[in-house]
PDB file of N, CA and C in Angstrom:
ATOM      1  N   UNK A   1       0.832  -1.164   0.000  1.00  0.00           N
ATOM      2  CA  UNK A   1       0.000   0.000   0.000  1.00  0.00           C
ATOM      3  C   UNK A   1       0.888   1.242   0.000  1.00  0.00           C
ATOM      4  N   UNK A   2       0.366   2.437  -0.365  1.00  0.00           N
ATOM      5  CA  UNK A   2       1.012   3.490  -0.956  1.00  0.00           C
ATOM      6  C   UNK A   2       0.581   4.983   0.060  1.00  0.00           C
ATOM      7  N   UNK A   3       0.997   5.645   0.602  1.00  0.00           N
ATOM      8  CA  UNK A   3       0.630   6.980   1.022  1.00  0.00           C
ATOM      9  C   UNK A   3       1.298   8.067   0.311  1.00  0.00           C
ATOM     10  N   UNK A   4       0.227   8.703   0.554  1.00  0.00           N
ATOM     11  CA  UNK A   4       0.201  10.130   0.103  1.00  0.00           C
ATOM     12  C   UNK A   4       0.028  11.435   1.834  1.00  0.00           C
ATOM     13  N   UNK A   5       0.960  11.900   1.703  1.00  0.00           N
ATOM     14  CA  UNK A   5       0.827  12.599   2.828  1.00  0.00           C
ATOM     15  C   UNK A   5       0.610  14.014   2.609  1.00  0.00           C
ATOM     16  N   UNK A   6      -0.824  14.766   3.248  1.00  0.00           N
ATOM     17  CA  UNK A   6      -0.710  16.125   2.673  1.00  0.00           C
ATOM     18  C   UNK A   6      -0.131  17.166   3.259  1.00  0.00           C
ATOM     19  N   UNK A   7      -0.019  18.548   2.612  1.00  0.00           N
ATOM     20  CA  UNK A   7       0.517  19.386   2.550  1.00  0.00           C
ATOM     21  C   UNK A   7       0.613  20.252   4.236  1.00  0.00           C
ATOM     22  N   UNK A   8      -0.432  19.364   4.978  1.00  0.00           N
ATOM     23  CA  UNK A   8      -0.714  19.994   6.451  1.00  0.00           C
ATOM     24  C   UNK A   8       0.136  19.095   7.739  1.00  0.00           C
ATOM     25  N   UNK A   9       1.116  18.306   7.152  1.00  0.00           N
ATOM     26  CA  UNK A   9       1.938  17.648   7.819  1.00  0.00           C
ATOM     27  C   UNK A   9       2.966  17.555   6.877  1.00  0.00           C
ATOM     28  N   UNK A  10       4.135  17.495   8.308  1.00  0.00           N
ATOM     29  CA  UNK A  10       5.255  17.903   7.669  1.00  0.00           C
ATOM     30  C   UNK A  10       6.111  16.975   6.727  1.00  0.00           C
ATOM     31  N   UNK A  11       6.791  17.424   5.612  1.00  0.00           N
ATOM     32  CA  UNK A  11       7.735  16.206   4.713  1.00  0.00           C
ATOM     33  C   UNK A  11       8.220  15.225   5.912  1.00  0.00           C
ATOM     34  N   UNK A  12       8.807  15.630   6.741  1.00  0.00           N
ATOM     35  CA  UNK A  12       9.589  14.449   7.678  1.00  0.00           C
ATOM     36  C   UNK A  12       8.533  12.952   7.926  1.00  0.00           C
ATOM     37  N   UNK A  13       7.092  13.685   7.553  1.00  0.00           N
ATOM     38  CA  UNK A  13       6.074  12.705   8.289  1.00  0.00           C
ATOM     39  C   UNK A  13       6.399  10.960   7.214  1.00  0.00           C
ATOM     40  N   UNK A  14       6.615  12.022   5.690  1.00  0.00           N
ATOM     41  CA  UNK A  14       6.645  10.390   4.308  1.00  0.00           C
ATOM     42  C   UNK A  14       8.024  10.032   5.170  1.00  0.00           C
ATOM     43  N   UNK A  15       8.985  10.603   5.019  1.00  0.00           N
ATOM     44  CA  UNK A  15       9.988  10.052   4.876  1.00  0.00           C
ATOM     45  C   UNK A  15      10.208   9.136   6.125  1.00  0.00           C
ATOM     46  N   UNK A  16       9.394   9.367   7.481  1.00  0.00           N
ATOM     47  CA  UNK A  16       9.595   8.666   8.420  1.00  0.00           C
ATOM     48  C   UNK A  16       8.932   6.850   7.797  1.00  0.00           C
ATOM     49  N   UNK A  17       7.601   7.117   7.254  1.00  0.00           N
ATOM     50  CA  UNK A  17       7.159   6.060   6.735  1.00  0.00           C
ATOM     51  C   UNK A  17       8.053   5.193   6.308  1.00  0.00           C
ATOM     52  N   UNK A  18       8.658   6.008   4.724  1.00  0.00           N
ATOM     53  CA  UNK A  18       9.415   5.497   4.383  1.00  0.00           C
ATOM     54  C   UNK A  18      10.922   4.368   4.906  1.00  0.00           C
ATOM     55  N   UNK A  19      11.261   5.498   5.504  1.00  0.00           N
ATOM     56  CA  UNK A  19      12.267   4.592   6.624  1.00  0.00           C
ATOM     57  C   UNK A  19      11.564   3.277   7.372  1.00  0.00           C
ATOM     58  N   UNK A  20      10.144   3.216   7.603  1.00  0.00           N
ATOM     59  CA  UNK A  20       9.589   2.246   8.110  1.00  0.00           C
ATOM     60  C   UNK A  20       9.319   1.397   7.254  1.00  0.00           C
ATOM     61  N   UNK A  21       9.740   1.269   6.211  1.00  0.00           N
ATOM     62  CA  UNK A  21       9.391   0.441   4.963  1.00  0.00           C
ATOM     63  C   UNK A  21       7.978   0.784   4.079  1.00  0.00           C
ATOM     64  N   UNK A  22       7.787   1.559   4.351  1.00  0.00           N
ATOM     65  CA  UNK A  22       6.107   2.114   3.405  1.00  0.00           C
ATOM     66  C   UNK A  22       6.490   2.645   2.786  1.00  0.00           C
ATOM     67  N   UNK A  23       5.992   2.942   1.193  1.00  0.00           N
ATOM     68  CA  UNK A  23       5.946   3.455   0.354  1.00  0.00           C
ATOM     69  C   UNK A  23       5.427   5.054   0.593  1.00  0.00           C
ATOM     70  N   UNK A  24       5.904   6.182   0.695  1.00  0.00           N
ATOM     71  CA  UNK A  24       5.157   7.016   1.263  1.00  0.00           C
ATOM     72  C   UNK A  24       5.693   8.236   0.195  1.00  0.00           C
ATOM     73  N   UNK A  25       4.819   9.498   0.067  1.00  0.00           N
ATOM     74  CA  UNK A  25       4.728  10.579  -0.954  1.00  0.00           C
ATOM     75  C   UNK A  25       4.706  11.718  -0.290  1.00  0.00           C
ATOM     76  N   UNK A  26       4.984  12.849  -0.309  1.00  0.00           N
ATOM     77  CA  UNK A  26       4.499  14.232   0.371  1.00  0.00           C
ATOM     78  C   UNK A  26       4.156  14.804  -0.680  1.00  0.00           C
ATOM     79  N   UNK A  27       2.732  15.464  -0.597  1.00  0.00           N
ATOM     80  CA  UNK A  27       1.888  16.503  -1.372  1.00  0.00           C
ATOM     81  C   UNK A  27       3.329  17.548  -2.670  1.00  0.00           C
ATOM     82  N   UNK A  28       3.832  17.785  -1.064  1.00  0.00           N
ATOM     83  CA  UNK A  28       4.945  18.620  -1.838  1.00  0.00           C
ATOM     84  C   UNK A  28       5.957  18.394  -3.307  1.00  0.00           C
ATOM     85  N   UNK A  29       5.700  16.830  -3.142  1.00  0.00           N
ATOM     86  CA  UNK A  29       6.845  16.265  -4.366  1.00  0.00           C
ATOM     87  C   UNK A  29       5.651  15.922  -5.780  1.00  0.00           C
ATOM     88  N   UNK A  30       4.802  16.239  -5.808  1.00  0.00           N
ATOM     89  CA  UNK A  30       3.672  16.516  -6.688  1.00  0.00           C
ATOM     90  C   UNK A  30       3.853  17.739  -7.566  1.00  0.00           C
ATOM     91  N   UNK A  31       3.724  17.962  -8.567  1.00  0.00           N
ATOM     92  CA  UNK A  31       4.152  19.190  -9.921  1.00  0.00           C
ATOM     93  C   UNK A  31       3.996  20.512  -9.252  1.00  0.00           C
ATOM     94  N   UNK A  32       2.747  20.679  -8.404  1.00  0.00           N
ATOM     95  CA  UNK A  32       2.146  22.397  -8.203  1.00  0.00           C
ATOM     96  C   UNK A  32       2.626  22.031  -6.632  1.00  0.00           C
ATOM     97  N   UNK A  33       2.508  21.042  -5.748  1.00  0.00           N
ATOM     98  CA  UNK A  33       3.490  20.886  -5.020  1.00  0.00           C
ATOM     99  C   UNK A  33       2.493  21.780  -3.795  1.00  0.00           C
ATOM    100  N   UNK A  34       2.718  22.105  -2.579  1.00  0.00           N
ATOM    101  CA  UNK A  34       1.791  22.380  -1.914  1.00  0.00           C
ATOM    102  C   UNK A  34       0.548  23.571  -2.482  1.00  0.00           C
ATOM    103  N   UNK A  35       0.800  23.572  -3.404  1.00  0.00           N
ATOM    104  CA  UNK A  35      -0.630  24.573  -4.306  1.00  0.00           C
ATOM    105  C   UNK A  35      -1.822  23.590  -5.055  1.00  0.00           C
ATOM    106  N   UNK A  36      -1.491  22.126  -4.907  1.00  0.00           N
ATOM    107  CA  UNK A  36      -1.994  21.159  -5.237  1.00  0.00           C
ATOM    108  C   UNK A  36      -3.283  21.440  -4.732  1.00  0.00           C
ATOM    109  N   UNK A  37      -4.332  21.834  -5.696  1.00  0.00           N
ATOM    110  CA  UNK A  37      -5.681  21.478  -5.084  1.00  0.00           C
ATOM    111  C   UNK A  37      -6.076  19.728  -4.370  1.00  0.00           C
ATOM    112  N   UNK A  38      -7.069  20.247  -3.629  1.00  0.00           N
ATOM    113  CA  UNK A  38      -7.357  19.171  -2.222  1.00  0.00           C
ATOM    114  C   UNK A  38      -8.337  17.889  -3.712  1.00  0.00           C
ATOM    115  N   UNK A  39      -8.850  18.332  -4.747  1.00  0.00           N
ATOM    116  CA  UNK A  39      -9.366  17.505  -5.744  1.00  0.00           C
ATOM    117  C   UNK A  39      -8.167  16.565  -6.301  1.00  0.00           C
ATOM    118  N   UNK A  40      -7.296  17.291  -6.708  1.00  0.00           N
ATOM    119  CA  UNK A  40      -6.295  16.772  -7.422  1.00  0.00           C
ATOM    120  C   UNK A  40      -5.693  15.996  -6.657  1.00  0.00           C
ATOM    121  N   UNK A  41      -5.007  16.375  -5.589  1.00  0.00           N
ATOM    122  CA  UNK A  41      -5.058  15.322  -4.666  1.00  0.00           C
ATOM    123  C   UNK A  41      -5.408  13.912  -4.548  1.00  0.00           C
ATOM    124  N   UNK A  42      -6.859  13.820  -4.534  1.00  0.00           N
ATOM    125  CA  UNK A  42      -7.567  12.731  -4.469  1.00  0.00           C
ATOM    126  C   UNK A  42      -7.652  11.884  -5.951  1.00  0.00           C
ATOM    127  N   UNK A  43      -8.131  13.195  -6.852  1.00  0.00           N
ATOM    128  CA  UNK A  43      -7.711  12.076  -8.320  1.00  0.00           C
ATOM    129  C   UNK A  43      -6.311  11.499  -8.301  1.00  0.00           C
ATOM    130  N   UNK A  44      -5.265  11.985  -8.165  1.00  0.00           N
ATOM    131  CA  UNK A  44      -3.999  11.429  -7.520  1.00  0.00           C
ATOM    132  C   UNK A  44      -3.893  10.421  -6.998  1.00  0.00           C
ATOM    133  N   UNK A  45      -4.319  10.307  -5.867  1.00  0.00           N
ATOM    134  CA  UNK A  45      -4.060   8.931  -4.756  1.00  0.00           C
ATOM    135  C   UNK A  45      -4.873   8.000  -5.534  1.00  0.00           C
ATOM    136  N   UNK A  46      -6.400   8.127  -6.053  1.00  0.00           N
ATOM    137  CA  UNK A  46      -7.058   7.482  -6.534  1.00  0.00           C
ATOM    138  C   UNK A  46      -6.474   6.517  -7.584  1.00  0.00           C
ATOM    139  N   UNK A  47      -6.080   7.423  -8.670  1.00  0.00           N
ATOM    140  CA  UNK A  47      -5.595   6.830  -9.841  1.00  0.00           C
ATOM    141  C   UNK A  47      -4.313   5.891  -9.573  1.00  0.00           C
ATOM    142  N   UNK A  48      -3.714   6.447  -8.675  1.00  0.00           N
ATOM    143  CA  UNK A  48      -2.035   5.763  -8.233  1.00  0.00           C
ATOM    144  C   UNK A  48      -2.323   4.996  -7.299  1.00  0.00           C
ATOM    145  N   UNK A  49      -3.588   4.210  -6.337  1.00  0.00           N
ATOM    146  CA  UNK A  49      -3.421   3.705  -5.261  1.00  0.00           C
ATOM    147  C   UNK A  49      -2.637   4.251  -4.004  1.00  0.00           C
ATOM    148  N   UNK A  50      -3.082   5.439  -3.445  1.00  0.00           N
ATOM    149  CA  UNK A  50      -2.160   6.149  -2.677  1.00  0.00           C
ATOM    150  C   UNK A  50      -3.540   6.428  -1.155  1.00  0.00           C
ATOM    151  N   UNK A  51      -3.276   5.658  -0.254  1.00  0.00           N
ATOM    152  CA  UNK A  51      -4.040   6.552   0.958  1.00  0.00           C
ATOM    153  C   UNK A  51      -3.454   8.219   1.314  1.00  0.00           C
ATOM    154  N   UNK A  52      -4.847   8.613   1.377  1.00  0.00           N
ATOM    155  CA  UNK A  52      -4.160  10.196   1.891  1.00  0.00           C
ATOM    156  C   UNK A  52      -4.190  10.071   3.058  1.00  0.00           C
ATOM    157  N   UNK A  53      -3.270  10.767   3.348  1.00  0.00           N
ATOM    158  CA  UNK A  53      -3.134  10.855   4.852  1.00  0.00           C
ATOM    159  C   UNK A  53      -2.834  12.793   5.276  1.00  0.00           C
ATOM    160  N   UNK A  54      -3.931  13.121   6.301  1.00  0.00           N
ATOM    161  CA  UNK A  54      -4.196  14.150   6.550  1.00  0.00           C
ATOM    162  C   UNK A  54      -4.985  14.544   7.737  1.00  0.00           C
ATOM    163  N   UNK A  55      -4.590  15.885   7.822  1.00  0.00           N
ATOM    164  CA  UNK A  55      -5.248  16.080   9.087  1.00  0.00           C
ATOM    165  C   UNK A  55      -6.454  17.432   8.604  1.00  0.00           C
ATOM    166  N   UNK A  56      -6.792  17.691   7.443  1.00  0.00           N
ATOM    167  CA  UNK A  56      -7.907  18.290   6.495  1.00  0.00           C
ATOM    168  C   UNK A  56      -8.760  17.701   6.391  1.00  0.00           C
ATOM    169  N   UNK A  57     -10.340  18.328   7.487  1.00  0.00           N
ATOM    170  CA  UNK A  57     -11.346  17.974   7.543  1.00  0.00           C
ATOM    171  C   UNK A  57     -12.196  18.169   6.066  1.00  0.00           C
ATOM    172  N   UNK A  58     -11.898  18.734   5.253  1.00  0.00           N
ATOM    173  CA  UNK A  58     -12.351  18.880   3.693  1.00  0.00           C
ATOM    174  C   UNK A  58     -12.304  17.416   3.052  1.00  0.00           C
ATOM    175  N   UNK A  59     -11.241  16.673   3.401  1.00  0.00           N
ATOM    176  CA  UNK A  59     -10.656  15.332   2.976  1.00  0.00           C
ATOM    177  C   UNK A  59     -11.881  14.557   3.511  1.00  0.00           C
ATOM    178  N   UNK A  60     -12.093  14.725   4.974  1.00  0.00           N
ATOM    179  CA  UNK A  60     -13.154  13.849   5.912  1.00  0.00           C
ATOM    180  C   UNK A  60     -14.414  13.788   5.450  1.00  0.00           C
ATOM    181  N   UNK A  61     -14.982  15.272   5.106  1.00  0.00           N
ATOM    182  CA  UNK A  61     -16.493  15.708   4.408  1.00  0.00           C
ATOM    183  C   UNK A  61     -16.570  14.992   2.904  1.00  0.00           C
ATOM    184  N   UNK A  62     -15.437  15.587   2.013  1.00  0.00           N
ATOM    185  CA  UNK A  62     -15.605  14.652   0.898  1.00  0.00           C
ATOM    186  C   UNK A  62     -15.311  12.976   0.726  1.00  0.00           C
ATOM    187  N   UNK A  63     -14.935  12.453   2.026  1.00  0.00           N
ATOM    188  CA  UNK A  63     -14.833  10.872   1.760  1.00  0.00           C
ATOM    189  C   UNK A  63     -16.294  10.363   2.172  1.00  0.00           C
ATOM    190  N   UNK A  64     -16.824  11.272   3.260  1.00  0.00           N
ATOM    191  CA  UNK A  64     -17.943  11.164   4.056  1.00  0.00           C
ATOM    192  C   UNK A  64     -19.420  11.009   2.837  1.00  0.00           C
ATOM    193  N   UNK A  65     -19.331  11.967   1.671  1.00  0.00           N
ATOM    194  CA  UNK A  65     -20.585  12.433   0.832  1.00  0.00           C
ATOM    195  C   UNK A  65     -20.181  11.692  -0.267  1.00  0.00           C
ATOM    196  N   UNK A  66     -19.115  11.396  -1.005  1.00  0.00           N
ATOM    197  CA  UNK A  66     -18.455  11.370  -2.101  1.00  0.00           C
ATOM    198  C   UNK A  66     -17.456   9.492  -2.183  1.00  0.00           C
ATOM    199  N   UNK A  67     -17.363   9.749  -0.967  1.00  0.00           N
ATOM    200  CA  UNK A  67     -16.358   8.397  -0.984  1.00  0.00           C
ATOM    201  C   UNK A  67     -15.212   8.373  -1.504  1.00  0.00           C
ATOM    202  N   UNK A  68     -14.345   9.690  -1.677  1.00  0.00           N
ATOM    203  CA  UNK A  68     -13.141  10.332  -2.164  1.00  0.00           C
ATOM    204  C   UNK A  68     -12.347  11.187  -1.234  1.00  0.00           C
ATOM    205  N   UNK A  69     -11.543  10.557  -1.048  1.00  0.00           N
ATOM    206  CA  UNK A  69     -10.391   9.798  -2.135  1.00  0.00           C
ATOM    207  C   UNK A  69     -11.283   8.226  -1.237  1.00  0.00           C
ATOM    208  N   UNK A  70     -10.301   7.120  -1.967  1.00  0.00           N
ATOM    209  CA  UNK A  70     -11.195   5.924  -2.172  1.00  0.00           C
ATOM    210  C   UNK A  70     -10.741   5.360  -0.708  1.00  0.00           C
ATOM    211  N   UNK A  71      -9.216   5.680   0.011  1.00  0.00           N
ATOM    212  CA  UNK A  71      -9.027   5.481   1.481  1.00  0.00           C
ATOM    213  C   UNK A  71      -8.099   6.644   2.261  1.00  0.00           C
ATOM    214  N   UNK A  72      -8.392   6.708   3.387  1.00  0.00           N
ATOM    215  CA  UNK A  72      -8.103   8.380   3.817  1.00  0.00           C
ATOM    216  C   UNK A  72      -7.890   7.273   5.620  1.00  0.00           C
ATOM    217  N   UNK A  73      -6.352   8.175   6.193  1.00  0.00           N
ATOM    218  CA  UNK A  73      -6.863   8.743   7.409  1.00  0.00           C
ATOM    219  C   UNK A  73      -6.372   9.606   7.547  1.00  0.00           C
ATOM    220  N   UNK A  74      -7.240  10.097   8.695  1.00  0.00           N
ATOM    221  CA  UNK A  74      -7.212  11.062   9.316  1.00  0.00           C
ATOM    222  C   UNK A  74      -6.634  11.336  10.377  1.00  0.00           C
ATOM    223  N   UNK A  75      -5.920  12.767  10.658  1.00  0.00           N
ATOM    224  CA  UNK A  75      -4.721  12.679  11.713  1.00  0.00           C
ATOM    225  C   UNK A  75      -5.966  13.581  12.677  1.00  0.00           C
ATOM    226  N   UNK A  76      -5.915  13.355  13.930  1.00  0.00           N
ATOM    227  CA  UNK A  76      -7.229  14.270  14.904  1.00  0.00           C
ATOM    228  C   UNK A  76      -5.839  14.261  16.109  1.00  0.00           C
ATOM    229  N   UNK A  77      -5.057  14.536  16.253  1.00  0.00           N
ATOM    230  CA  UNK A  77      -4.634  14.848  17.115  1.00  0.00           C
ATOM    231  C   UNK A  77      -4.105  16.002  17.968  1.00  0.00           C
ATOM    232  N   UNK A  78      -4.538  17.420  17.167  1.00  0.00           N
ATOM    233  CA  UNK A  78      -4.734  18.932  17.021  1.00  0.00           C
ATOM    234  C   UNK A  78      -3.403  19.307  16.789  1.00  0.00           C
ATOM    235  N   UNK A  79      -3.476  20.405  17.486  1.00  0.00           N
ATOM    236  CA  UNK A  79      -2.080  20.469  17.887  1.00  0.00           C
ATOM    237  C   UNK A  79      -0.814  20.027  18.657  1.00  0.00           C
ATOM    238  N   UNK A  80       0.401  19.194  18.028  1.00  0.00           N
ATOM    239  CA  UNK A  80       0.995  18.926  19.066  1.00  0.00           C
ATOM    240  C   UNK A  80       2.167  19.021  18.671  1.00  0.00           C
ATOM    241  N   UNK A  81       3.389  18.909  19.263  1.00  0.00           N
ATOM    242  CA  UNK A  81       4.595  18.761  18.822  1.00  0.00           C
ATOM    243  C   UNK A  81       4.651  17.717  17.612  1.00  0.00           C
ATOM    244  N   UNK A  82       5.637  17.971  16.545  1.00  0.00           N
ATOM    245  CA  UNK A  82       5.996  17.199  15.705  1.00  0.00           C
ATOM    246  C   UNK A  82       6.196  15.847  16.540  1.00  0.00           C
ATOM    247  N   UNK A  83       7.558  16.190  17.235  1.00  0.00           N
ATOM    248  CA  UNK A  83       7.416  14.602  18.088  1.00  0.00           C
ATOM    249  C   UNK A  83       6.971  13.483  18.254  1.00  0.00           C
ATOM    250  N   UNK A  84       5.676  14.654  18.989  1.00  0.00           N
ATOM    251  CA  UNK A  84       4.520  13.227  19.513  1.00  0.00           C
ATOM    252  C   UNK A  84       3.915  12.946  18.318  1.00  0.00           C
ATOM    253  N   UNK A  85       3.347  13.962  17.452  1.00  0.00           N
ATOM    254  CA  UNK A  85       3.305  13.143  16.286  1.00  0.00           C
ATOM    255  C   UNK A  85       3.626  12.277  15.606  1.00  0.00           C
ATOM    256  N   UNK A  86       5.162  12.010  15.683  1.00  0.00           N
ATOM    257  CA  UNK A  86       5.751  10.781  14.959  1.00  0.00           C
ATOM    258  C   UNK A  86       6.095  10.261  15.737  1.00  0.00           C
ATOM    259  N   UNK A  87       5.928  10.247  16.978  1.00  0.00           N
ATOM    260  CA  UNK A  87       6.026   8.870  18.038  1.00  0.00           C
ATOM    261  C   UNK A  87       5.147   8.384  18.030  1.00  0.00           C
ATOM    262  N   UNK A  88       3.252   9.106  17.908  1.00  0.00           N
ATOM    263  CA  UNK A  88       2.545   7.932  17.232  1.00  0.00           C
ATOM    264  C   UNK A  88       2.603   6.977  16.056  1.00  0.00           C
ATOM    265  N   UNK A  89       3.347   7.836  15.035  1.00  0.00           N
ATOM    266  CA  UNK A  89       3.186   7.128  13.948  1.00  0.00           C
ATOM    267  C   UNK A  89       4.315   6.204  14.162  1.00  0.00           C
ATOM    268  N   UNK A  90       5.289   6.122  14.610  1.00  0.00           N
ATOM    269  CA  UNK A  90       5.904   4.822  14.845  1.00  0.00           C
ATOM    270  C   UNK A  90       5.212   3.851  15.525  1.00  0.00           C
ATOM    271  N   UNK A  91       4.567   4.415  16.632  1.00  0.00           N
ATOM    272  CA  UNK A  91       4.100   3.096  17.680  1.00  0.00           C
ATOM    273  C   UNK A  91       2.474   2.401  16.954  1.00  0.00           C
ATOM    274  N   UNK A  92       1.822   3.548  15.923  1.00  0.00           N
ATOM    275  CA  UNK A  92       0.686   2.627  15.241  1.00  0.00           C
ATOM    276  C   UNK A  92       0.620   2.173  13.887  1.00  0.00           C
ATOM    277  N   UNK A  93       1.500   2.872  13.292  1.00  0.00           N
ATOM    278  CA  UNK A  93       1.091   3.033  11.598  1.00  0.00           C
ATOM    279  C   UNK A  93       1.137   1.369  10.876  1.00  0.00           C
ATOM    280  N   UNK A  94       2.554   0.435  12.094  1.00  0.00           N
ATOM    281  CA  UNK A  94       1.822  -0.558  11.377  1.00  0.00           C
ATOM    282  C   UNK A  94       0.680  -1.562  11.505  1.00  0.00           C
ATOM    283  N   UNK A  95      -0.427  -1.014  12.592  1.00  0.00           N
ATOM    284  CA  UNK A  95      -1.525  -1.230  12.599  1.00  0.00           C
ATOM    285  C   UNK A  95      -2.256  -0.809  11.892  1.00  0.00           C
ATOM    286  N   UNK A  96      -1.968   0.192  11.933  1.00  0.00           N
ATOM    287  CA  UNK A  96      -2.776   1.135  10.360  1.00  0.00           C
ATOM    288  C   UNK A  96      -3.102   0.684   9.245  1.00  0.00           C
ATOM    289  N   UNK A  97      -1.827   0.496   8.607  1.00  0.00           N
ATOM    290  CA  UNK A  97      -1.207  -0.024   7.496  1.00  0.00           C
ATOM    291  C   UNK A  97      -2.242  -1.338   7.188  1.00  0.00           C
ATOM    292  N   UNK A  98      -1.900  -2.330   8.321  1.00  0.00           N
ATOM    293  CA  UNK A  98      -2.989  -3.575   8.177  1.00  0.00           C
ATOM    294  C   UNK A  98      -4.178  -3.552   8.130  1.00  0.00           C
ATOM    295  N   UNK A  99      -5.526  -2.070   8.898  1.00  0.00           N
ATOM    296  CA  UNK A  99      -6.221  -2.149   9.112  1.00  0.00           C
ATOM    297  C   UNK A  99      -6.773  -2.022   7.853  1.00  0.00           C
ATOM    298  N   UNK A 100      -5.617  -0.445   6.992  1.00  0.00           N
ATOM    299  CA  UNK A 100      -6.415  -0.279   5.610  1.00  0.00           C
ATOM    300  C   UNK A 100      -6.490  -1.453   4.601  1.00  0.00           C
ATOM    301  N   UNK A 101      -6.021  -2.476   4.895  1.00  0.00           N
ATOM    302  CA  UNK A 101      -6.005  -3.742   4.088  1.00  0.00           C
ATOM    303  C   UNK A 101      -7.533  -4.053   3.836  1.00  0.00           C
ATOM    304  N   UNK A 102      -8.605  -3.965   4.509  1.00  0.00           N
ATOM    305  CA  UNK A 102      -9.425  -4.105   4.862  1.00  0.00           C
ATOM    306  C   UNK A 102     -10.254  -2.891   4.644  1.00  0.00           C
ATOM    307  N   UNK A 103     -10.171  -1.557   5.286  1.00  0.00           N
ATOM    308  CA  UNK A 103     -10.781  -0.569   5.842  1.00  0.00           C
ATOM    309  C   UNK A 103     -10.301   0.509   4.604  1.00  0.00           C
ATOM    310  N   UNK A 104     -11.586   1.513   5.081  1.00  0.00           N
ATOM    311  CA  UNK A 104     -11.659   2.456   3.992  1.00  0.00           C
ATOM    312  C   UNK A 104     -11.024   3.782   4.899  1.00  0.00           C
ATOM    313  N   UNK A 105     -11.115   3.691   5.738  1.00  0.00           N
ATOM    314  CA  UNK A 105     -10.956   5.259   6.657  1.00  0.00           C
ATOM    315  C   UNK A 105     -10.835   4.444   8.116  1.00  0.00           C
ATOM    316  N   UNK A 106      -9.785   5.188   8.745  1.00  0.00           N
ATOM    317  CA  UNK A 106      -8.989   5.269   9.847  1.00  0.00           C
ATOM    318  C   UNK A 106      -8.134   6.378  10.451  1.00  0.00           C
ATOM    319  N   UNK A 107      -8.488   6.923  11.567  1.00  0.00           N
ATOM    320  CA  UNK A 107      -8.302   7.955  12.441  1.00  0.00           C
ATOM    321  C   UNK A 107      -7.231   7.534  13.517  1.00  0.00           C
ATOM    322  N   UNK A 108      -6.239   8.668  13.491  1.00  0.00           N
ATOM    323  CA  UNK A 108      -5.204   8.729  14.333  1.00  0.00           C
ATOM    324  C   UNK A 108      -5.373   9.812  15.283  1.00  0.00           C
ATOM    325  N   UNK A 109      -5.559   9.359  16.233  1.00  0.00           N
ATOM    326  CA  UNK A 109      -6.151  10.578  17.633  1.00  0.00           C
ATOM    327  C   UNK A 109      -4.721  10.103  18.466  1.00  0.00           C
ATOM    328  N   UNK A 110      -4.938  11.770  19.595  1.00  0.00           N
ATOM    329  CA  UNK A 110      -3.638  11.180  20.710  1.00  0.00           C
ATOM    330  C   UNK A 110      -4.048   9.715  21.297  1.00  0.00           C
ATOM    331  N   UNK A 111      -5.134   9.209  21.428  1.00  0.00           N
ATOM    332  CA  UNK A 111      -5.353   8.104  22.163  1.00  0.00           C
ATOM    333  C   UNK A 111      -5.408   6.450  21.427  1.00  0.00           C
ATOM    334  N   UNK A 112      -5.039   6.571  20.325  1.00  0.00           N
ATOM    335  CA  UNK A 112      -4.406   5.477  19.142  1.00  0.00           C
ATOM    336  C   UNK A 112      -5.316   5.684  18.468  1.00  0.00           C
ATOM    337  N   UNK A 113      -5.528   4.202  17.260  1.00  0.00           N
ATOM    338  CA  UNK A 113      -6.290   4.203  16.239  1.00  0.00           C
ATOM    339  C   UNK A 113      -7.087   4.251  16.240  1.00  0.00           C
ATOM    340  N   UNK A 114      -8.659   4.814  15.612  1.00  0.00           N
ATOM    341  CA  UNK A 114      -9.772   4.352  15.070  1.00  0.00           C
ATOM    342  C   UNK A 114     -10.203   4.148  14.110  1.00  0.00           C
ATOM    343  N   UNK A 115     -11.102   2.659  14.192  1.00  0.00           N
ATOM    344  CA  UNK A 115     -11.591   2.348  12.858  1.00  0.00           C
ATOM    345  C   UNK A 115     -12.759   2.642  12.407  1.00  0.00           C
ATOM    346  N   UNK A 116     -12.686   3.397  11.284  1.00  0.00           N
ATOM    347  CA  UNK A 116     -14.288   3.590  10.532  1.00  0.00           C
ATOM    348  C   UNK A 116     -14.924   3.022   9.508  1.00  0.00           C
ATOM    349  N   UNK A 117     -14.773   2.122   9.042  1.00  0.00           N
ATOM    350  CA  UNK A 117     -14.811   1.759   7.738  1.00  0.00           C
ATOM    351  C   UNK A 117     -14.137   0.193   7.627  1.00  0.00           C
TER     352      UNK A 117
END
């Protein structure tokens, strides 16, 4: 499986993936690059097999009405240090990873995963 990470988390976030063995993308390495409309985006991940991964409730509303992009999670953990940010994503993503095997949408809160889908 493939991520796409958007423009509202930081490059370090793919490349940490990456280092974890995931295939991972930042918005940024895309042509228009963080000017990337939030559509394009999704035709993006769509067409390429790419989960977005984001913390853009626009992403949430259009997977919610639309079912786009085709798998999404969502980061809900507000504001916090980069850090703790990627100390979650080390300690869950490869739960994650497995859940989207399965699952359409999955939420990363300070308090671990949730599954929606």
């Amino acid at each position: 499986m493939r991520y796409l990470v958007d423009a509202q988390l930081p490059p370090l976030f793919s490349e940490i993936l990456n280092q974890m063995g995931f295939e991972s993308k930042h918005v940024l390495e895309l042509p228009k690059g963080d000017e990337t409309k939030d559509t394009e985006i999704t035709e993006f991940a769509d067409l390429n097999n790419y989960v977005v991964i984001t913390k853009d409730l626009d992403f949430y509303n259009s997977f919610m009405v639309k079912n786009e992009p085709k798998k999404l999670l969502l980061i809900t953990t507000g504001n916090i240090k980069n850090r703790t940010l990627f100390d979650l994503l080390r300690k869950y993503f490869k739960r994650i990873s497995e859940i989207l095997e399965n699952s359409n949408f999955v939420e990363l809160s300070n308090d671990g995963v949730i599954i929606h889908q």
